[in-house]
PDB file of N, CA and C in Angstrom:
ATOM      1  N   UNK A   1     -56.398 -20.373 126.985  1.00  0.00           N
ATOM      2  CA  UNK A   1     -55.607 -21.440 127.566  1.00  0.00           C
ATOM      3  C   UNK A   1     -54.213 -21.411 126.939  1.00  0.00           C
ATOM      4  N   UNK A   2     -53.123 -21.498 128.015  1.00  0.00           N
ATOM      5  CA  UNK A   2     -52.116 -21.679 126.656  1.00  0.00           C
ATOM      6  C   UNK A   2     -51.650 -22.612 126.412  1.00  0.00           C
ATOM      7  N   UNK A   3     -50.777 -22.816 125.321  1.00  0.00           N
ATOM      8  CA  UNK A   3     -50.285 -23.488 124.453  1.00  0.00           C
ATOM      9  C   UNK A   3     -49.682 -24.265 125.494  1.00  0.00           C
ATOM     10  N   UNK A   4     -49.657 -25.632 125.023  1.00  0.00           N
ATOM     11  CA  UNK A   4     -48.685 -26.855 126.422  1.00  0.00           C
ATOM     12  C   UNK A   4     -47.219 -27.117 124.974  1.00  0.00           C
ATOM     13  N   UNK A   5     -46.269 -26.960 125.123  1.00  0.00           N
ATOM     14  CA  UNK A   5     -44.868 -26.963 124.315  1.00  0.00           C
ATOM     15  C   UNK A   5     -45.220 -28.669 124.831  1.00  0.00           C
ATOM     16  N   UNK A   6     -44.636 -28.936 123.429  1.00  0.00           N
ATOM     17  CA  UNK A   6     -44.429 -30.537 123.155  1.00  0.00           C
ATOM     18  C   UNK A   6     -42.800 -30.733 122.268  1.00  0.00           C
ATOM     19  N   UNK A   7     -42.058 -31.050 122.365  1.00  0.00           N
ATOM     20  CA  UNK A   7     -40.814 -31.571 121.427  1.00  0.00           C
ATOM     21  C   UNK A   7     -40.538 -33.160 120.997  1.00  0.00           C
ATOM     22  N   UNK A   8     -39.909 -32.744 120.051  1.00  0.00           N
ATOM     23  CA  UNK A   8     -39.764 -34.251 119.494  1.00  0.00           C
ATOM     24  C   UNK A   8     -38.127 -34.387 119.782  1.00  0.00           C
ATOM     25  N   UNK A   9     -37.630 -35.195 120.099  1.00  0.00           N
ATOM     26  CA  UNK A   9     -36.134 -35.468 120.380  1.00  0.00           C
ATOM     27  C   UNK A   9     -35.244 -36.478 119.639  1.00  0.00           C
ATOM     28  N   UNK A  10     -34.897 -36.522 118.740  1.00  0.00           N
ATOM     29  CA  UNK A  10     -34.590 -38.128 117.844  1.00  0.00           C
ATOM     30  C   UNK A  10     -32.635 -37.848 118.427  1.00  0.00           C
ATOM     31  N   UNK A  11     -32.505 -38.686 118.848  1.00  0.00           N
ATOM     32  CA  UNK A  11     -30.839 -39.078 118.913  1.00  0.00           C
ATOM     33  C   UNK A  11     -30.009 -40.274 118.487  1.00  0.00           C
ATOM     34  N   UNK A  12     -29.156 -40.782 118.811  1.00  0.00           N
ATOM     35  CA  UNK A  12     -28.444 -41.916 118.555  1.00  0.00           C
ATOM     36  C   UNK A  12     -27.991 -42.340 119.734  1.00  0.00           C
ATOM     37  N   UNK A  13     -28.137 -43.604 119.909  1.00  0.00           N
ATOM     38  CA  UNK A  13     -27.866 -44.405 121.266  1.00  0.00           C
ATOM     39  C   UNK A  13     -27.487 -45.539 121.258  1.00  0.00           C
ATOM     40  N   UNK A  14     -26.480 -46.371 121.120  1.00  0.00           N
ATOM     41  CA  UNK A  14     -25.561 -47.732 120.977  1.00  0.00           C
ATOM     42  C   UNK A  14     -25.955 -48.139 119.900  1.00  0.00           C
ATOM     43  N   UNK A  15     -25.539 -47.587 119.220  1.00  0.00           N
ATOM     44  CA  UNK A  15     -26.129 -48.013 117.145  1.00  0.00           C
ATOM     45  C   UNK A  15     -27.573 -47.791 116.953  1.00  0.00           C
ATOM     46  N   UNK A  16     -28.516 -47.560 117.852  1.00  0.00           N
ATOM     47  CA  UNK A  16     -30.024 -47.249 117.430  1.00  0.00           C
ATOM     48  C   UNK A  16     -30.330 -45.833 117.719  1.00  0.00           C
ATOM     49  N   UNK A  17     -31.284 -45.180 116.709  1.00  0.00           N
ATOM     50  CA  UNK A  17     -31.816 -44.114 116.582  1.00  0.00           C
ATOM     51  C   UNK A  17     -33.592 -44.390 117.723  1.00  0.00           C
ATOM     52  N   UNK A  18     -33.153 -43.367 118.639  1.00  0.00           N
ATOM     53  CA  UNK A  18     -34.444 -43.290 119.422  1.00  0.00           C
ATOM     54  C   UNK A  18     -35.195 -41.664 118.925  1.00  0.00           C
ATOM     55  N   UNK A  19     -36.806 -41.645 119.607  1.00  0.00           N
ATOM     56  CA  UNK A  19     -37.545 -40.414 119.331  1.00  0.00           C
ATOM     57  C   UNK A  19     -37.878 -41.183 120.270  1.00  0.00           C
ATOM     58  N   UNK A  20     -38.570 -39.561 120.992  1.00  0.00           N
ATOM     59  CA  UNK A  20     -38.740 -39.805 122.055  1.00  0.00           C
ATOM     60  C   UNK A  20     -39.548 -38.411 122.190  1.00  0.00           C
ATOM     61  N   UNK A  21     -40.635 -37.972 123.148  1.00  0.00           N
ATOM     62  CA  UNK A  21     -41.525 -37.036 123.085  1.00  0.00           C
ATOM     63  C   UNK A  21     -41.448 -36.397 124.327  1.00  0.00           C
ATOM     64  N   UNK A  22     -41.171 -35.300 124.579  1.00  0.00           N
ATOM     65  CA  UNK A  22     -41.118 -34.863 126.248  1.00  0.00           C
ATOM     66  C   UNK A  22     -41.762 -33.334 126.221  1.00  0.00           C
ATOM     67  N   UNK A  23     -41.865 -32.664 127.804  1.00  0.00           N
ATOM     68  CA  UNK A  23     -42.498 -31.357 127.620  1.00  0.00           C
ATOM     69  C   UNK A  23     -41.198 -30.206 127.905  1.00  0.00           C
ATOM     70  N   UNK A  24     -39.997 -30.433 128.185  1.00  0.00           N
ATOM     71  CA  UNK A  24     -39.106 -29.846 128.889  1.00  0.00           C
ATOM     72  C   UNK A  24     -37.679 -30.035 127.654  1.00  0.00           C
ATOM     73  N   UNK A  25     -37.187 -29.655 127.290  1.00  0.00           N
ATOM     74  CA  UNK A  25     -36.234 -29.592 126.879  1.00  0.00           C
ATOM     75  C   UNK A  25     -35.306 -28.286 126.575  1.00  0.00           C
ATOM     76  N   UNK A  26     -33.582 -28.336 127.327  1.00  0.00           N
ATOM     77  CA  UNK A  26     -32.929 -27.436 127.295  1.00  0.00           C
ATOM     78  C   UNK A  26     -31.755 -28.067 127.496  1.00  0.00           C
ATOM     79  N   UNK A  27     -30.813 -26.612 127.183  1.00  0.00           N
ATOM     80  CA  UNK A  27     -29.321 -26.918 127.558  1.00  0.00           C
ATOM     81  C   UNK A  27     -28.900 -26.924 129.774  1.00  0.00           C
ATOM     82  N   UNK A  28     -28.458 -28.430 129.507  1.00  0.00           N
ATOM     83  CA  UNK A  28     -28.149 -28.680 131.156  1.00  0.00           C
ATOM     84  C   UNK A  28     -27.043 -28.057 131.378  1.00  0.00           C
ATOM     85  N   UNK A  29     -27.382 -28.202 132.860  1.00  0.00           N
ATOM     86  CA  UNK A  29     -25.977 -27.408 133.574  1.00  0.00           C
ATOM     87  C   UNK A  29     -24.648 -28.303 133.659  1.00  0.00           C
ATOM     88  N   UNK A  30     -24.789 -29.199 132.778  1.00  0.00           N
ATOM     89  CA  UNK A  30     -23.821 -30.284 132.674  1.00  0.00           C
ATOM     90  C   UNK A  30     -23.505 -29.992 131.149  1.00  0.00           C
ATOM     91  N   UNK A  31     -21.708 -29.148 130.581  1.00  0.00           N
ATOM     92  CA  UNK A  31     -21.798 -28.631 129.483  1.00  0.00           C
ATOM     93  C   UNK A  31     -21.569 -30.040 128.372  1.00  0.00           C
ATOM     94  N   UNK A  32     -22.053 -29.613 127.710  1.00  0.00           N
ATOM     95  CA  UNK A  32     -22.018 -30.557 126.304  1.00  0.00           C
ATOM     96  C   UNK A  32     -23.514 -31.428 126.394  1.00  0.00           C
ATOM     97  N   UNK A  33     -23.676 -31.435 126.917  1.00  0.00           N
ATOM     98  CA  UNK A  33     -25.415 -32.480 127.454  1.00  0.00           C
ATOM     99  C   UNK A  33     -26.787 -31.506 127.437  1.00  0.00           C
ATOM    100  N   UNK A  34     -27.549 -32.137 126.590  1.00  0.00           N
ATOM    101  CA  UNK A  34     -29.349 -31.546 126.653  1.00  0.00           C
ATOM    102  C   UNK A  34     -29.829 -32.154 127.797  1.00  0.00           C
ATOM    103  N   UNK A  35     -30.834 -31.726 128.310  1.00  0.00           N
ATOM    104  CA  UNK A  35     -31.670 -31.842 129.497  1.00  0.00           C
ATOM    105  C   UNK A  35     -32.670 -32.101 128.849  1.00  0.00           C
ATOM    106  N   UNK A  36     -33.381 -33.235 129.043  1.00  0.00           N
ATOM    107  CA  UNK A  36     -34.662 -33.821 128.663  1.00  0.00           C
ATOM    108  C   UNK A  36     -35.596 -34.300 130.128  1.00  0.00           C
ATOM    109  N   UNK A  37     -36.369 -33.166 130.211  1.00  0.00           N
ATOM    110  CA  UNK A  37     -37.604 -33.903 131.147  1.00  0.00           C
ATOM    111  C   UNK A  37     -38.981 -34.466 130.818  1.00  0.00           C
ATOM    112  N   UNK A  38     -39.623 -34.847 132.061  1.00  0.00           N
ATOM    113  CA  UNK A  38     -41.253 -34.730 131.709  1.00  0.00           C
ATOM    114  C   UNK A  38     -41.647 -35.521 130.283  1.00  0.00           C
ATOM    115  N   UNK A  39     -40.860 -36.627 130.478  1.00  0.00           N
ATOM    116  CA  UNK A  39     -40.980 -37.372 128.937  1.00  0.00           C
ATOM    117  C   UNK A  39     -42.689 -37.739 128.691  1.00  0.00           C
ATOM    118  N   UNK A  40     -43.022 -37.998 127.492  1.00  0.00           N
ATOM    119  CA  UNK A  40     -44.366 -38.121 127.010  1.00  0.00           C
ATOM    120  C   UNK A  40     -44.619 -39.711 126.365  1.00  0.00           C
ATOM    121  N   UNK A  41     -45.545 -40.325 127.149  1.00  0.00           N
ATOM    122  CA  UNK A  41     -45.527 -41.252 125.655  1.00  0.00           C
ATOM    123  C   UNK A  41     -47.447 -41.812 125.840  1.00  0.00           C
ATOM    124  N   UNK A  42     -47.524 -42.291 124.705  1.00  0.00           N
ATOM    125  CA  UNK A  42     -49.153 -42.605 124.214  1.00  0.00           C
ATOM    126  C   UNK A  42     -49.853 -43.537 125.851  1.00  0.00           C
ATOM    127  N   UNK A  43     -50.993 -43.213 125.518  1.00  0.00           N
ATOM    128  CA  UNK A  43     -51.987 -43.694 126.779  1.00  0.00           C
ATOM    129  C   UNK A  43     -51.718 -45.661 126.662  1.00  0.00           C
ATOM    130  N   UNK A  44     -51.869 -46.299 127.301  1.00  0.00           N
ATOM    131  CA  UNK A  44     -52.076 -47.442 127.263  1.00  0.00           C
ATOM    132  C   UNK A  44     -53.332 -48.316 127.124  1.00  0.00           C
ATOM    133  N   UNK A  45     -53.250 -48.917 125.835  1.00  0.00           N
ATOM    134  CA  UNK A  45     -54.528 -49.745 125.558  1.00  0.00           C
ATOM    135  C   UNK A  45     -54.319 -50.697 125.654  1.00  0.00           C
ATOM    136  N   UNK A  46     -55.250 -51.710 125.590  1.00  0.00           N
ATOM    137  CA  UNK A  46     -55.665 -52.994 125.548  1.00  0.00           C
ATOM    138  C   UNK A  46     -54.741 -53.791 124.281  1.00  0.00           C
ATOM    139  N   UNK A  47     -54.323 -53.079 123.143  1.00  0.00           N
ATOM    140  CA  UNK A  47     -53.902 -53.510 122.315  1.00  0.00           C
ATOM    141  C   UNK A  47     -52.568 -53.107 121.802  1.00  0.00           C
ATOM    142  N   UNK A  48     -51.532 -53.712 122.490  1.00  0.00           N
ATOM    143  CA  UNK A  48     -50.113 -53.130 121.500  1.00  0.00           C
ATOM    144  C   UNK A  48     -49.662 -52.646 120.352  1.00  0.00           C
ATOM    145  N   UNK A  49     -49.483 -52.095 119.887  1.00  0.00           N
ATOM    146  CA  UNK A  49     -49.697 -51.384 118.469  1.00  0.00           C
ATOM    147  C   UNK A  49     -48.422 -51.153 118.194  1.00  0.00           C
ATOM    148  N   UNK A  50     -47.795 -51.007 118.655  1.00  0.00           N
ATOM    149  CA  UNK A  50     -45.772 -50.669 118.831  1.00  0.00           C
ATOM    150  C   UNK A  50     -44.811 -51.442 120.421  1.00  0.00           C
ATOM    151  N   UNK A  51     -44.571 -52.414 119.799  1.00  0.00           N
ATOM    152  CA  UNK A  51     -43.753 -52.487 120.913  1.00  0.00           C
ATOM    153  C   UNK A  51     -42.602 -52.146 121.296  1.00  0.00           C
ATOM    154  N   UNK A  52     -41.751 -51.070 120.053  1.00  0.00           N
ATOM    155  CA  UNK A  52     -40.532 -50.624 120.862  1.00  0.00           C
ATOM    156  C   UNK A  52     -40.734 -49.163 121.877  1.00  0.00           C
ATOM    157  N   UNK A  53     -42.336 -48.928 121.576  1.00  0.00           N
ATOM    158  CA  UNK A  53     -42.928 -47.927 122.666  1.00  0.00           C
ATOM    159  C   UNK A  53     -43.237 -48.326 123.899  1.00  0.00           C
ATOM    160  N   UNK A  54     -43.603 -49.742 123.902  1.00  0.00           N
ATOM    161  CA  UNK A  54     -43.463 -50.289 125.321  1.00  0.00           C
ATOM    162  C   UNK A  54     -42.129 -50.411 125.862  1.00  0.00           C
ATOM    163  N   UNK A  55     -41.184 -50.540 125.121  1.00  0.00           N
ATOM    164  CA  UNK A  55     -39.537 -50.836 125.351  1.00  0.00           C
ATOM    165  C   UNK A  55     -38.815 -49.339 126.315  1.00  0.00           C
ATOM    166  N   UNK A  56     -39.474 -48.485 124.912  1.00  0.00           N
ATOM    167  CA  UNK A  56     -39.122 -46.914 125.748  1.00  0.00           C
ATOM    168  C   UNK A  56     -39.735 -46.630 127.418  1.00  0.00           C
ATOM    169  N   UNK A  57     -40.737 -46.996 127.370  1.00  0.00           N
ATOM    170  CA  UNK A  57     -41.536 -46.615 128.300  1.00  0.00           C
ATOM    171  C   UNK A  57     -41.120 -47.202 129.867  1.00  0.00           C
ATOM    172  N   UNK A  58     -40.651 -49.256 129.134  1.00  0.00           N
ATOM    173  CA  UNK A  58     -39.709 -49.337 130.088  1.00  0.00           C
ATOM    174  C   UNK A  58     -38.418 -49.111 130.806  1.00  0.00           C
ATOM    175  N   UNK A  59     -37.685 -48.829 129.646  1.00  0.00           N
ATOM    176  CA  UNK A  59     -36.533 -48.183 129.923  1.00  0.00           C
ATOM    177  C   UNK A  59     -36.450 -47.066 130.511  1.00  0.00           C
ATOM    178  N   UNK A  60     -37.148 -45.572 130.482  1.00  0.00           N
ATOM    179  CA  UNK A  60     -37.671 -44.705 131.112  1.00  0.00           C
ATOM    180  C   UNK A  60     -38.641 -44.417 132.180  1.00  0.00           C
ATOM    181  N   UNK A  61     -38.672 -45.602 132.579  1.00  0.00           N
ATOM    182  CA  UNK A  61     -39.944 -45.841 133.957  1.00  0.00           C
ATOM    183  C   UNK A  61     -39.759 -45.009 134.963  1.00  0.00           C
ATOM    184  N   UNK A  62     -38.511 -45.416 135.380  1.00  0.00           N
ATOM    185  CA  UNK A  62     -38.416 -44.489 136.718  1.00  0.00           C
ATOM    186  C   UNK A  62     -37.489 -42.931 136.457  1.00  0.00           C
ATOM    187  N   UNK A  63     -37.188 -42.796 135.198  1.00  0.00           N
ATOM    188  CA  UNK A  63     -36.465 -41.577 134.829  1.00  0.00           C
ATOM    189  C   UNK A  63     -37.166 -40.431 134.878  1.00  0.00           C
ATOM    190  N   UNK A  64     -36.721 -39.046 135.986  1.00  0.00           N
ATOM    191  CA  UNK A  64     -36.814 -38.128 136.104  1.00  0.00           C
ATOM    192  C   UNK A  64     -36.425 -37.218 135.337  1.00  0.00           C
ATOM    193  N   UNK A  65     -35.535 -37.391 134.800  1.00  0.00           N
ATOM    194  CA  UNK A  65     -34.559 -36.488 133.945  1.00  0.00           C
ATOM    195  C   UNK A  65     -33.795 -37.080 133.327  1.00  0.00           C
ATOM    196  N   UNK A  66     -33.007 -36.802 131.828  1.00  0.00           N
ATOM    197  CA  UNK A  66     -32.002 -37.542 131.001  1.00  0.00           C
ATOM    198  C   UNK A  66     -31.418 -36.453 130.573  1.00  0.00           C
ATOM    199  N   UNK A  67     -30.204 -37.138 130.227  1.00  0.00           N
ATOM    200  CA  UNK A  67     -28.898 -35.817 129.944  1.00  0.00           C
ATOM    201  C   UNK A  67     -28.497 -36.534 128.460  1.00  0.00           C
ATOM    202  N   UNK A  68     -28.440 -36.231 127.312  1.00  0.00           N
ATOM    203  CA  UNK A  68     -28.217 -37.057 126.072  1.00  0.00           C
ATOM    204  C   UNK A  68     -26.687 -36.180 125.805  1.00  0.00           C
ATOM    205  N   UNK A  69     -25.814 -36.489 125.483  1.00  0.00           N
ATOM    206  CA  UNK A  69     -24.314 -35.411 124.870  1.00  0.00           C
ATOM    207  C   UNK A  69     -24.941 -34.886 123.444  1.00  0.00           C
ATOM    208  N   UNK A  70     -24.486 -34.084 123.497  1.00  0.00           N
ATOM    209  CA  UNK A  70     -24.617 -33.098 122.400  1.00  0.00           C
ATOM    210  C   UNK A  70     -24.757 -33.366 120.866  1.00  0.00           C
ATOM    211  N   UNK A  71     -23.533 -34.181 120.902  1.00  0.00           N
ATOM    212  CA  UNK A  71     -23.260 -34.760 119.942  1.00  0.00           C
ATOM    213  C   UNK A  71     -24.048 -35.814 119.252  1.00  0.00           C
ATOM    214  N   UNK A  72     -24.362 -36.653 120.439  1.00  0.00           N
ATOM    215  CA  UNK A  72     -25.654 -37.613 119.712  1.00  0.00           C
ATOM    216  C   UNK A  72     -27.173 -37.549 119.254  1.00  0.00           C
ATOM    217  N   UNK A  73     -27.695 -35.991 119.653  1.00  0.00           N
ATOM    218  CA  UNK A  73     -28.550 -35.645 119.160  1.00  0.00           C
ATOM    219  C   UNK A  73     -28.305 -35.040 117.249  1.00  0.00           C
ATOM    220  N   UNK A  74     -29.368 -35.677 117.011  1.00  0.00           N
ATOM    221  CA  UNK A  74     -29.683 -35.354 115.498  1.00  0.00           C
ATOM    222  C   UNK A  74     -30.654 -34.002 115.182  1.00  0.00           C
ATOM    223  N   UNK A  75     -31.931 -34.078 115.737  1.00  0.00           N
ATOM    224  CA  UNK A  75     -32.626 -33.329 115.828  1.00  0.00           C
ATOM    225  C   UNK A  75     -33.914 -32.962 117.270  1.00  0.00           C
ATOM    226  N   UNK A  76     -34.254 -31.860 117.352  1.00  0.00           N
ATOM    227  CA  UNK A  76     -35.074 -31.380 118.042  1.00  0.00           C
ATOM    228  C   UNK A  76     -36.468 -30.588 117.795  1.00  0.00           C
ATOM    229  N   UNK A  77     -37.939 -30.790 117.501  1.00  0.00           N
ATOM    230  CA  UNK A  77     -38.603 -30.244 117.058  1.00  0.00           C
ATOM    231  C   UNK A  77     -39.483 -29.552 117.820  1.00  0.00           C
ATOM    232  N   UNK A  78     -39.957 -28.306 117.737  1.00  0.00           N
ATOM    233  CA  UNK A  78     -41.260 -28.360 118.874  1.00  0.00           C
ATOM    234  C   UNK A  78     -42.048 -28.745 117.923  1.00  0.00           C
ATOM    235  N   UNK A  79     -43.371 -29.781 118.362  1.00  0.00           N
ATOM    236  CA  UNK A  79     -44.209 -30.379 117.596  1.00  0.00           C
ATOM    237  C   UNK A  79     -45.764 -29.966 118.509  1.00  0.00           C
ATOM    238  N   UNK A  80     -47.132 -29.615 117.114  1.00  0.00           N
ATOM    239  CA  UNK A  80     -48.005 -29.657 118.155  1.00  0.00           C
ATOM    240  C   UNK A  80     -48.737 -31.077 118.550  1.00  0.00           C
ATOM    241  N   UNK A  81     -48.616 -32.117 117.898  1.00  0.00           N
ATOM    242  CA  UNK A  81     -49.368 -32.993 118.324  1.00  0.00           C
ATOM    243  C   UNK A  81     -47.912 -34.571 118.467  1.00  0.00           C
ATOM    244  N   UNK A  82     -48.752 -35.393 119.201  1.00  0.00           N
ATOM    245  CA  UNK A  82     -47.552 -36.099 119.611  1.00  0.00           C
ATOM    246  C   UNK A  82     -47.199 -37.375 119.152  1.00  0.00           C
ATOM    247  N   UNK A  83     -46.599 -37.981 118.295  1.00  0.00           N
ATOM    248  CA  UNK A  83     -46.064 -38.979 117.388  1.00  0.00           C
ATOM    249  C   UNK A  83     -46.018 -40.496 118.598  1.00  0.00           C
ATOM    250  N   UNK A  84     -45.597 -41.383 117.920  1.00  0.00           N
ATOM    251  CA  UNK A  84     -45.590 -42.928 118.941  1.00  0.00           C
ATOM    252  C   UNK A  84     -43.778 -42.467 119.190  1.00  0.00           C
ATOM    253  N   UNK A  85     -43.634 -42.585 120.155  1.00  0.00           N
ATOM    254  CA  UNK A  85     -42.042 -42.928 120.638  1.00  0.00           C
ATOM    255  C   UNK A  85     -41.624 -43.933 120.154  1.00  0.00           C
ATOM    256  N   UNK A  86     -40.290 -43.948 119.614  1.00  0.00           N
ATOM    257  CA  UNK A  86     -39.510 -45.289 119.044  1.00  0.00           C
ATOM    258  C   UNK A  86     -38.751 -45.241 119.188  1.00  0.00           C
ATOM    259  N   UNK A  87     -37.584 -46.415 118.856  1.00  0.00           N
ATOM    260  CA  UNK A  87     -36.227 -47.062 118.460  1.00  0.00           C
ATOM    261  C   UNK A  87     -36.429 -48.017 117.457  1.00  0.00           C
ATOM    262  N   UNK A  88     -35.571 -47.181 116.320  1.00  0.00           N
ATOM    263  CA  UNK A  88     -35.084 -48.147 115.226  1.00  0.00           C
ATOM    264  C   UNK A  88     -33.332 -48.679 114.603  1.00  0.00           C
ATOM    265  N   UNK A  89     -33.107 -49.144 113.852  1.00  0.00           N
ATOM    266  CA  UNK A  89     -31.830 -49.523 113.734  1.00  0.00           C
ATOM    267  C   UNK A  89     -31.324 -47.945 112.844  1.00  0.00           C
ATOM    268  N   UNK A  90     -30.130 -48.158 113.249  1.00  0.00           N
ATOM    269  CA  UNK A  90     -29.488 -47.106 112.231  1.00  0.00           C
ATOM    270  C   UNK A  90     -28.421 -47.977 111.492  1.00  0.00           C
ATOM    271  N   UNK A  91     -29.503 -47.269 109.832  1.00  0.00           N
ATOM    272  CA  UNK A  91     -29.613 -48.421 108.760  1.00  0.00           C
ATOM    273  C   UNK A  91     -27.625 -47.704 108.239  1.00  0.00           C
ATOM    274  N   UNK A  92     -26.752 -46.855 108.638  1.00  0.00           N
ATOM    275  CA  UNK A  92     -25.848 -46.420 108.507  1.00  0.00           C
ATOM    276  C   UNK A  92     -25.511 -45.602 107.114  1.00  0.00           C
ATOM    277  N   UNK A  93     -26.943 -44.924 106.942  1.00  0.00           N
ATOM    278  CA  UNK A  93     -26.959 -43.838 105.881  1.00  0.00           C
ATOM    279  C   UNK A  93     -25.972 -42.490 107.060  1.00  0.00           C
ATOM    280  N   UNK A  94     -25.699 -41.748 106.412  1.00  0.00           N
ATOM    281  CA  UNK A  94     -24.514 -40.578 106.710  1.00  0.00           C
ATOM    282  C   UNK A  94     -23.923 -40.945 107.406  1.00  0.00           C
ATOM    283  N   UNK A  95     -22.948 -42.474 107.310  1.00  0.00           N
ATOM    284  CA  UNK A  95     -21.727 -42.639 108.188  1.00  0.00           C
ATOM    285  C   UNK A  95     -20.831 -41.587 107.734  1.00  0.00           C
ATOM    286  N   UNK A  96     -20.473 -40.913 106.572  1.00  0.00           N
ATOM    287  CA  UNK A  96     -19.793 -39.544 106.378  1.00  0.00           C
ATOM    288  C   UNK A  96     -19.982 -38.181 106.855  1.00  0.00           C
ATOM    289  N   UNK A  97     -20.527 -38.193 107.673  1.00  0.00           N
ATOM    290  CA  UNK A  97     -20.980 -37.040 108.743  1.00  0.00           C
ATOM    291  C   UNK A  97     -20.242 -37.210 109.925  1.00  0.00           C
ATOM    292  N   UNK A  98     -19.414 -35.831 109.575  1.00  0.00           N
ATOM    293  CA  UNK A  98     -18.785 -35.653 111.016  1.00  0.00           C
ATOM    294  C   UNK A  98     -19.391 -34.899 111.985  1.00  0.00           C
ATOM    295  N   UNK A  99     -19.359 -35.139 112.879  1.00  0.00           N
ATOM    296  CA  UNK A  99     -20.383 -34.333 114.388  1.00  0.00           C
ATOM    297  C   UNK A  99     -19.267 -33.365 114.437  1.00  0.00           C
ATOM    298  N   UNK A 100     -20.018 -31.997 115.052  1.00  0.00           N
ATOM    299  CA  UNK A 100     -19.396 -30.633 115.172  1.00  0.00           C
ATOM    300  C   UNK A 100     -18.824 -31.155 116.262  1.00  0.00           C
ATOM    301  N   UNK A 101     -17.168 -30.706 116.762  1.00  0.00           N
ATOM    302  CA  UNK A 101     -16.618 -30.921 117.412  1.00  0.00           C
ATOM    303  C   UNK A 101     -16.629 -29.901 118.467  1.00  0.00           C
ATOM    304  N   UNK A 102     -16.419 -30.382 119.810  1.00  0.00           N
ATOM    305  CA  UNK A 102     -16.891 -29.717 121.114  1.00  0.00           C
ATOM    306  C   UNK A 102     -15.683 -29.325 121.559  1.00  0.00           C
ATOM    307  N   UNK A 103     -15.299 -28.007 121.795  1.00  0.00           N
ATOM    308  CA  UNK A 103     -14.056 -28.092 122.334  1.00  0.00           C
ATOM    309  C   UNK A 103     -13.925 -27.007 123.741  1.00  0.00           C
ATOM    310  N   UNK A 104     -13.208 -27.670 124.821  1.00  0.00           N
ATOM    311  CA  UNK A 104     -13.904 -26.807 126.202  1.00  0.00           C
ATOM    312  C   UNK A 104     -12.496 -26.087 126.080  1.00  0.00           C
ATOM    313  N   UNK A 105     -12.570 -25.058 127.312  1.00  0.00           N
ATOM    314  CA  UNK A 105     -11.158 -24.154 127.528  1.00  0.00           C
ATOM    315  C   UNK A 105     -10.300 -25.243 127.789  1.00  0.00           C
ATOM    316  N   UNK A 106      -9.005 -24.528 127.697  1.00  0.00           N
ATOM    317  CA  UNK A 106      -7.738 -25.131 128.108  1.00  0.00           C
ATOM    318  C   UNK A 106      -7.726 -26.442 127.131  1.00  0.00           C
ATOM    319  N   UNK A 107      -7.869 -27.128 126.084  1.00  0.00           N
ATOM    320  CA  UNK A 107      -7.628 -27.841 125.253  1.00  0.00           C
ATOM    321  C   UNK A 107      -6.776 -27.438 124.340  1.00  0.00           C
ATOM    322  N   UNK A 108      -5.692 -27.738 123.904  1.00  0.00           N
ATOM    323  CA  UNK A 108      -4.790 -27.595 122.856  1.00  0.00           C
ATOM    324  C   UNK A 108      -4.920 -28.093 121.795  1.00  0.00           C
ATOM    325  N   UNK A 109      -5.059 -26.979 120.699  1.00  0.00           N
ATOM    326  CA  UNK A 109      -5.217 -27.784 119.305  1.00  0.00           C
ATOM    327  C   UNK A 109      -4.033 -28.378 118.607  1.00  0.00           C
ATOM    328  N   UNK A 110      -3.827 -29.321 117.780  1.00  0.00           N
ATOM    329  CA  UNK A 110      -2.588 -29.753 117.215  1.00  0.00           C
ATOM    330  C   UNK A 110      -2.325 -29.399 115.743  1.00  0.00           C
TER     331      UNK A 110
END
């Protein structure tokens, strides 16, 4: 049987750090932006156990596809087994981190 690819996706999104679990992930045909499909998240029980996984789940209800910029991704893992999806605060550890800068043709440097 083979292997089903699972990734883990953690980014930054209006001051909060999301993860998020999907089966599809690549560079979109939209430059500077990841392509995130086929998002993943835990079965639904009887008992809430996380509710900013219900939050994700709503926010992503009807989403086919997401395009995140480049820049706001932190990390990408392939993972084999699959973690709870979240959003937490970003507590503003490495505000001294500068994001690699993107620079397309025809831009002039100064």
């Amino acid at each position: 049987m083979p292997k089903k690819t699972l990734y883990k996706v953690i980014f930054h999104n209006q001051g909060k750090i999301y993860e998020i679990y999907a089966k599809s992930v690549h560079q979109g045909a939209m430059f500077g932006f990841i392509e995130i499909e086929k998002l993943v998240f835990g079965e639904k029980t009887t008992v809430v156990l996380d509710p900013t996984e219900e939050n994700l789940k709503s926010e992503f209800s009807d989403v086919t596809r997401t395009y995140i910029p480049m820049h706001s991704v932190i990390r990408i893992d392939e993972v084999n087994k699959q973690g709870t999806a979240k959003i937490t605060e970003n507590t503003g550890n490495g505000e001294n981190v500068m994001p690699f800068p993107v620079y397309t043709k025809g831009e002039e440097s100064n």
